[in-house]
Protein backbone atom coordinates (compact mmCIF):
# COMPACT_ATOMS: atom_id res chain seq x y z
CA UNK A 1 32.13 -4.70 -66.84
CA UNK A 2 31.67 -6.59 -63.46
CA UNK A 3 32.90 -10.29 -63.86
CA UNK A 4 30.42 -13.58 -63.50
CA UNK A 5 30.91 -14.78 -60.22
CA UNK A 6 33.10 -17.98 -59.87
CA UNK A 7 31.37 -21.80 -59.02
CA UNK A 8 32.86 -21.72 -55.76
CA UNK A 9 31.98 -18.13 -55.01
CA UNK A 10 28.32 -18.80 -55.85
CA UNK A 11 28.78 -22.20 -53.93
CA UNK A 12 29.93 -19.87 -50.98
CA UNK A 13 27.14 -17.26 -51.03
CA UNK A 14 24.34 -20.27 -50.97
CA UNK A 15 26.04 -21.65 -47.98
CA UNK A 16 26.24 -18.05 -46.11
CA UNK A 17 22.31 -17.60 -46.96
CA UNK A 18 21.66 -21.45 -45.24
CA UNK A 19 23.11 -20.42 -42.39
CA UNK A 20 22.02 -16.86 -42.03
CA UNK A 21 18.59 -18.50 -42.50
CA UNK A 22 19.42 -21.67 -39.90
CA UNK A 23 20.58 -18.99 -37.70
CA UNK A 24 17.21 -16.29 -38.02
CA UNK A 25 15.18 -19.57 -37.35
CA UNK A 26 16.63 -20.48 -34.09
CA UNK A 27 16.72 -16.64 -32.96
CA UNK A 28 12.82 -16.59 -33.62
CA UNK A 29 12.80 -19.65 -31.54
CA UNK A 30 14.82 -18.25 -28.90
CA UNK A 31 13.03 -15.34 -28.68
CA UNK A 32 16.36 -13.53 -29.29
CA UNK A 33 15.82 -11.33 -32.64
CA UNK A 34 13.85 -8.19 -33.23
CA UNK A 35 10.99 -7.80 -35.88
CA UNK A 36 9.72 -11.70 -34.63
CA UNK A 37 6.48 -10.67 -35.88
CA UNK A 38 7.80 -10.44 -39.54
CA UNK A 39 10.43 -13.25 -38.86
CA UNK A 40 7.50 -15.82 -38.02
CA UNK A 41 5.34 -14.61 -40.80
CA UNK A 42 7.91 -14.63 -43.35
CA UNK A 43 8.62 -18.71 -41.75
CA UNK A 44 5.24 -19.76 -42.04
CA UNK A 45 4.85 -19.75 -37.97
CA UNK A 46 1.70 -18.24 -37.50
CA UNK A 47 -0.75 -21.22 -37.71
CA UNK A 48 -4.08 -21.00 -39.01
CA UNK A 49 -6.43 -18.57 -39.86
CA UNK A 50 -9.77 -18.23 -38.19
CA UNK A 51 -12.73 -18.05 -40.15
CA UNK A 52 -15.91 -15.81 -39.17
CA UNK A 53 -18.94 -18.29 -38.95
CA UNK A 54 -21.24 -17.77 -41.70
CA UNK A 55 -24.48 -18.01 -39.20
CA UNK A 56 -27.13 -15.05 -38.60
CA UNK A 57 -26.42 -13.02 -35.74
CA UNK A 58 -29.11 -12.11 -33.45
CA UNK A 59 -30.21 -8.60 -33.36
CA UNK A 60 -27.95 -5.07 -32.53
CA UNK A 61 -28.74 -1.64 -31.09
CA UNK A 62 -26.45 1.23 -31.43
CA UNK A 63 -26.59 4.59 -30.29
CA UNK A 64 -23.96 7.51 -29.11
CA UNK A 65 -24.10 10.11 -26.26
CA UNK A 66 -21.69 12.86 -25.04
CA UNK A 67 -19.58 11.58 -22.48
CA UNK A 68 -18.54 13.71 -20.05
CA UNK A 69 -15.57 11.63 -18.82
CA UNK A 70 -14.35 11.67 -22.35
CA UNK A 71 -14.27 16.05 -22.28
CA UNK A 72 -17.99 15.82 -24.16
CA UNK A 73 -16.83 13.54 -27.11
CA UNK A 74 -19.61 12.04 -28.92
CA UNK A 75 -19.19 8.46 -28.36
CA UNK A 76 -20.77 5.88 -30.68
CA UNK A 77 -21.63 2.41 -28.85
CA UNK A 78 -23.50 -1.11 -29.92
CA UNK A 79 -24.93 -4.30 -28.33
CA UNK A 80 -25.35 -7.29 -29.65
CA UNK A 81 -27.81 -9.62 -28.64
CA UNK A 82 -27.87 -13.37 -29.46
CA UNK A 83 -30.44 -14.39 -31.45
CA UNK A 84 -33.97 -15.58 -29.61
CA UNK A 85 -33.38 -12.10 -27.66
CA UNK A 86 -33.52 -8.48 -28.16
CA UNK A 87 -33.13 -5.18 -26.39
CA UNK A 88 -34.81 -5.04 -22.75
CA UNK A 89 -33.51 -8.68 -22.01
CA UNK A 90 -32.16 -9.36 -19.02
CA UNK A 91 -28.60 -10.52 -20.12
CA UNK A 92 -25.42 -10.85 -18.81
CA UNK A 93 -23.11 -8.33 -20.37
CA UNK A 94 -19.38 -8.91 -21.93
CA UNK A 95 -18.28 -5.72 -22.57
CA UNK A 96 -15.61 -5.86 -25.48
CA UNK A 97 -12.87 -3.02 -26.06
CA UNK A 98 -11.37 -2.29 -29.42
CA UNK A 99 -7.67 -1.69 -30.55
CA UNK A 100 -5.88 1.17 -31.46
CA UNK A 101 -7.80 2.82 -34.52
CA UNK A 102 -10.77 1.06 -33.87
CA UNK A 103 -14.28 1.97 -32.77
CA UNK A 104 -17.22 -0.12 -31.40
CA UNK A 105 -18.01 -1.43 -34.98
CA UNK A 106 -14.84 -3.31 -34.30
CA UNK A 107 -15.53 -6.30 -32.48
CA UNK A 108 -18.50 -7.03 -35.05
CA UNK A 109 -17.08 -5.74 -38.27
CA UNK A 110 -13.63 -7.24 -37.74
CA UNK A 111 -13.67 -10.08 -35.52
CA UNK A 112 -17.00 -10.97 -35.99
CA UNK A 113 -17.77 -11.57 -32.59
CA UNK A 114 -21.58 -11.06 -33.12
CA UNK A 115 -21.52 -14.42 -35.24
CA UNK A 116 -19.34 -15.84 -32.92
CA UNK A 117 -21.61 -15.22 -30.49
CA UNK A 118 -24.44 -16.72 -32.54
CA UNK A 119 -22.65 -19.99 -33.07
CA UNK A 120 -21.72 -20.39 -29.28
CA UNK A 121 -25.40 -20.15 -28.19
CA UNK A 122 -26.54 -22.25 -30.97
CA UNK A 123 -24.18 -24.67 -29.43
CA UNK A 124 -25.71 -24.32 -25.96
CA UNK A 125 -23.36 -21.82 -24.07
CA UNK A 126 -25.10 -19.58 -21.77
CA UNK A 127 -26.73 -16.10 -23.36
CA UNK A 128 -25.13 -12.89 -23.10
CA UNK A 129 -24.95 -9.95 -25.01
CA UNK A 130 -21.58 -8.10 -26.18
CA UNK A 131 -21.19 -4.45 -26.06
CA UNK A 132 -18.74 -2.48 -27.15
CA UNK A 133 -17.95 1.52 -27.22
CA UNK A 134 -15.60 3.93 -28.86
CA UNK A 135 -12.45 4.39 -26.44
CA UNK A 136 -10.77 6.30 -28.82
CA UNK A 137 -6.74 5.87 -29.20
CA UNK A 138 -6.61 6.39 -24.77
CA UNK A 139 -4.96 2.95 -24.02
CA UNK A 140 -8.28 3.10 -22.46
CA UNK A 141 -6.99 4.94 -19.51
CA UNK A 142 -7.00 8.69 -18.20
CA UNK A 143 -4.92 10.52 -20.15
CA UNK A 144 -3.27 13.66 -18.74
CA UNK A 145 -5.70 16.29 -20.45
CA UNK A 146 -8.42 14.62 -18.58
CA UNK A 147 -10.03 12.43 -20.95
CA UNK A 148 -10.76 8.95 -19.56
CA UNK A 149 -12.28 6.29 -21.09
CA UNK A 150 -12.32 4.00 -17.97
CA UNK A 151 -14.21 6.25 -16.38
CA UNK A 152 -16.65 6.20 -19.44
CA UNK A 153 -16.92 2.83 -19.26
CA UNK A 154 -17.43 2.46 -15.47
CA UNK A 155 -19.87 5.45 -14.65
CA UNK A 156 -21.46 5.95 -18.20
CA UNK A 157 -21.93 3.20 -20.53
CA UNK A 158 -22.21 0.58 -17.68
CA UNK A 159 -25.36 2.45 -16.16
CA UNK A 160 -26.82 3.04 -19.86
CA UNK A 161 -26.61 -0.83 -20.41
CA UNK A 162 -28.50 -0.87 -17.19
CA UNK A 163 -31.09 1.24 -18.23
CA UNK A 164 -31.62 -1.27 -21.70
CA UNK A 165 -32.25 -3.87 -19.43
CA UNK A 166 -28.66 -5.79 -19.39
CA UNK A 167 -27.37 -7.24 -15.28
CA UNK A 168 -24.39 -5.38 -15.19
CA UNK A 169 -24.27 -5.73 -11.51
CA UNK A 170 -20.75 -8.11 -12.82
CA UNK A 171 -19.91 -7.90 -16.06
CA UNK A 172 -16.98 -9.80 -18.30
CA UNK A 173 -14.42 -7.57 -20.01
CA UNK A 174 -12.68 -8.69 -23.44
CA UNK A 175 -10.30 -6.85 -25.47
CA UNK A 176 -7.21 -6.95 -28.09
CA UNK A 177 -4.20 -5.43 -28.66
CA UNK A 178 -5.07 -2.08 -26.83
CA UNK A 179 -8.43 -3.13 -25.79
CA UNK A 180 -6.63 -6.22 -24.09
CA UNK A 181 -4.76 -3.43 -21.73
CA UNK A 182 -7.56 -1.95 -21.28
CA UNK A 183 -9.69 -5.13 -20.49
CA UNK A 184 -6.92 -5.67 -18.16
CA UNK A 185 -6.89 -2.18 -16.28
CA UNK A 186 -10.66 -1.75 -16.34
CA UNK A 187 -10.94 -5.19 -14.36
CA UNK A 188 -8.24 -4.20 -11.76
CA UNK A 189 -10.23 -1.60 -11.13
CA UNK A 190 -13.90 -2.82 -10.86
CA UNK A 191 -12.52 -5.58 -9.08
CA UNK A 192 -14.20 -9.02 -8.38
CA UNK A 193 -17.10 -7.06 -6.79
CA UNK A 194 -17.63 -5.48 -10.02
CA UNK A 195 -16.42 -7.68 -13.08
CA UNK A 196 -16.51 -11.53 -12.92
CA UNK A 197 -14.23 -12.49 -16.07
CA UNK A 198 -11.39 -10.42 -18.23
CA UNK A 199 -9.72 -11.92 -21.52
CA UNK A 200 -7.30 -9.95 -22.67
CA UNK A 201 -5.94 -10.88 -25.64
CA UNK A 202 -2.70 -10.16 -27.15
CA UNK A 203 -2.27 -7.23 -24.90
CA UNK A 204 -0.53 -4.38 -25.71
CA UNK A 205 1.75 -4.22 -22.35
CA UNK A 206 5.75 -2.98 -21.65
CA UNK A 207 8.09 -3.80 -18.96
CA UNK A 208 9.20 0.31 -18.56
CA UNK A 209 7.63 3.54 -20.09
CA UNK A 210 10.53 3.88 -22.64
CA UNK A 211 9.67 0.65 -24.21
CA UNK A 212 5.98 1.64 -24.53
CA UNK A 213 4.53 2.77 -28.25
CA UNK A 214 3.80 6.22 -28.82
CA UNK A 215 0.86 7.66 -27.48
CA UNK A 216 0.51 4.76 -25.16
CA UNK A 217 1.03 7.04 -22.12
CA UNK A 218 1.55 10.85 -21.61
CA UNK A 219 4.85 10.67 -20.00
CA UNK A 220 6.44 8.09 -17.61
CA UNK A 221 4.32 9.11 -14.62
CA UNK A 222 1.44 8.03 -15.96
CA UNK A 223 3.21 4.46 -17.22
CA UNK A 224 3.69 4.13 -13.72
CA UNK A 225 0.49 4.93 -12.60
CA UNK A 226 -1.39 2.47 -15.40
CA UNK A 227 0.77 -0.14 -15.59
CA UNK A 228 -0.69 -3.79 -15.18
CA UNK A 229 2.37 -5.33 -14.16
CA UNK A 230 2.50 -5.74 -10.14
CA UNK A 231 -1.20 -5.05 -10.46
CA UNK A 232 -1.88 -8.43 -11.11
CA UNK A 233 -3.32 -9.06 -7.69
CA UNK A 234 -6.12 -6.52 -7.88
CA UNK A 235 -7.86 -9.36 -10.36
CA UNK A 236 -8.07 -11.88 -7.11
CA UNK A 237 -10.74 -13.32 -6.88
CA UNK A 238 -12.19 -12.55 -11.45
CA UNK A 239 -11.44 -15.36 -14.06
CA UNK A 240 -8.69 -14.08 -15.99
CA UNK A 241 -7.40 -15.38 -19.72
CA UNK A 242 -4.31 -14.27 -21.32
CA UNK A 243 -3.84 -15.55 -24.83
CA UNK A 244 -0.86 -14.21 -27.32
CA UNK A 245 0.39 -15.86 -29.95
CA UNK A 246 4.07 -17.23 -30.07
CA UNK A 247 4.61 -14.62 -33.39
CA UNK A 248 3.53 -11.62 -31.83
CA UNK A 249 5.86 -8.97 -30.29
CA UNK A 250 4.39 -8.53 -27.33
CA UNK A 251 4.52 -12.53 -26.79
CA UNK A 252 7.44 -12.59 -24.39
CA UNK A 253 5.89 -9.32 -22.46
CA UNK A 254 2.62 -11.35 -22.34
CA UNK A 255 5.04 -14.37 -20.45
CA UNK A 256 6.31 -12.16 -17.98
CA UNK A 257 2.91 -10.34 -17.04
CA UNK A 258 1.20 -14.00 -17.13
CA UNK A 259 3.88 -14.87 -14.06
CA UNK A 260 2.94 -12.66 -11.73
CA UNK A 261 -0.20 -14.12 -10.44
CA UNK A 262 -0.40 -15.95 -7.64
CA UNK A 263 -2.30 -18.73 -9.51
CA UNK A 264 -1.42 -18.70 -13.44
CA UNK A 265 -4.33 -17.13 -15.84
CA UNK A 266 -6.31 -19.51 -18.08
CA UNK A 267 -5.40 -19.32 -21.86
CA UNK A 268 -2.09 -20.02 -23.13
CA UNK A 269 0.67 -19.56 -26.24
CA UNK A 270 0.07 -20.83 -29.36
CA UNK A 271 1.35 -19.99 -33.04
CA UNK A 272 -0.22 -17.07 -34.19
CA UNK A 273 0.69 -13.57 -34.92
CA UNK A 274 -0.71 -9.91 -33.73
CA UNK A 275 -3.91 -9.96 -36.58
CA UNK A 276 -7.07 -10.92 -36.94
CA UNK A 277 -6.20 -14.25 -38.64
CA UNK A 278 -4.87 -15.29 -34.92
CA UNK A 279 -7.55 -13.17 -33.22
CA UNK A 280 -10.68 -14.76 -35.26
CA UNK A 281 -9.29 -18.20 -34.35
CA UNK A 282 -9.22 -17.84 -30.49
CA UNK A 283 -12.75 -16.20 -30.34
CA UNK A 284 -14.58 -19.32 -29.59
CA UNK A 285 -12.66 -20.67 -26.82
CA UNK A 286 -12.42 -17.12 -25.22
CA UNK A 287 -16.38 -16.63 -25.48
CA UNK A 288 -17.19 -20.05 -24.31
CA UNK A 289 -14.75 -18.96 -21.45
CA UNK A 290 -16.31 -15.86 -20.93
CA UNK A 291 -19.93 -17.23 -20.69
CA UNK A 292 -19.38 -19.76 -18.46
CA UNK A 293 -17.85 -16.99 -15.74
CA UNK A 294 -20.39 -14.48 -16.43
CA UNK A 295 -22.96 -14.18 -14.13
């Protein structure tokens, strides 16, 4: 039969568990522990949650085609309009790219961002529409069998948004997690001729290919090739915003990346972790920041 611990035993087990906790607080501070997403969740770090608006949204139109850049995948793909407009407007376009596991239902099912959208106008931003497509689980780049969803996005879907009427002639790219890479490596390379304003937020990003998630990249070649870090300068001349939040893993990658520009991105680091709780809470600065860089 074990034996009931002693007063001072349990007296010295309750001060281990103080420090062990002091200690785990001040490494999540100091950026110096792994699992800092769990760490700051666990603390109570994270901030607020955002809250969809509970306003109409203005009107959608979905469709799919097979995209050739994508080996002939059925792609699905949806606009949302604010409301007061509808297809065949002439709108500015922010084209918004989905995480890993998502599709284009994403940025309106999940974040919301067609109510979003609707608030900000109500409010008196500018109009625009926000489109979004399926990218699949790329990392919205070409992959080594050949399927590329830039590509899709640059020489398919921006030409069909053309044809229902949108000025993509510059166009605003906004993404999370995966979609915030890809926001990021789409706008390097349409350029400023070609895209007037990325937000990339929370962005899925790695300092070397052996730090990078699974199925991020096809070997470490193709890191190399896709990597936005010393790329930073091929966004001269578009609005760029970075957000991450301080409980998110990729928040000291996001630092480092934010760094390298000649003149520091808008956005910032605030408390909030890699969800849609954090995500939902930035989307009305980073629309009110699109819309007043789209053209």
């Amino acid at each position: 039969m074990n034996a009931l611990p002693t007063r001072r035993a349990l007296l010295i087990s309750a001060g281990s568990a103080v420090v062990l906790a002091g200690a785990a607080g001040l490494g999540v501070q100091e950026d110096v522990l792994p699992g800092r997403s769990t760490l700051y969740r666990v603390l109570g770090l994270d901030g607020p949650v955002g809250t969809i608006p509970n306003v109409t949204p203005g009107p959608m139109v979905s469709g799919t085609f097979a995209s050739a850049a994508r080996l002939g995948k059925t792609v699905g793909w949806s606009v949302s309009y604010p409301p007061g407009f509808t297809a065949g407007d002439r709108l500015p376009v922010l084209v918004s790219l989905h995480g890993w596991g998502g599709s284009h239902k994403s940025s309106f099912v999940g974040l919301g961002l067609d109510r979003y959208l609707a608030q900000a106008v109500a409010r008196g931003s500018k109009p625009f529409a926000i489109a979004s497509i399926d990218g699949g689980n790329t990392y919205w780049h070409r992959r080594a069998n050949g399927d590329d969803s830039s590509a899709m996005v640059r020489d398919e879907y921006l030409p069909l948004l053309a044809k229902q009427g949108m000025d993509v002639g510059k166009i605003g790219l906004i993404g999370w997690s995966m979609g915030g890479f890809g926001a990021l490596h789409i706008g390097g390379q349409l350029g400023q001729s070609r895209a007037s304003v990325v937000v990339a937020e929370s962005p899925a990003i790695w300092t070397s290919a052996n730090l990078a998630a699974r199925g991020a990249f096809d070997n470490a070649g193709q890191f190399t090739a896709n990597t936005p870090f010393g790329r930073q300068s091929e966004l001269d001349g578009v609005a760029v915003l970075v957000d991450c939040g301080t409980g998110d893993g990729f928040y000291p990658t996001a630092q480092r990346y934010v760094r390298g520009f000649s003149s520091r991105p808008a956005g910032g680091f605030v408390t909030g972790g890699h969800d849609h709780n954090y995500w939902r809470r930035m989307a009305p600065t980073q629309l009110a920041f699109a819309a007043e860089h789209l053209s």
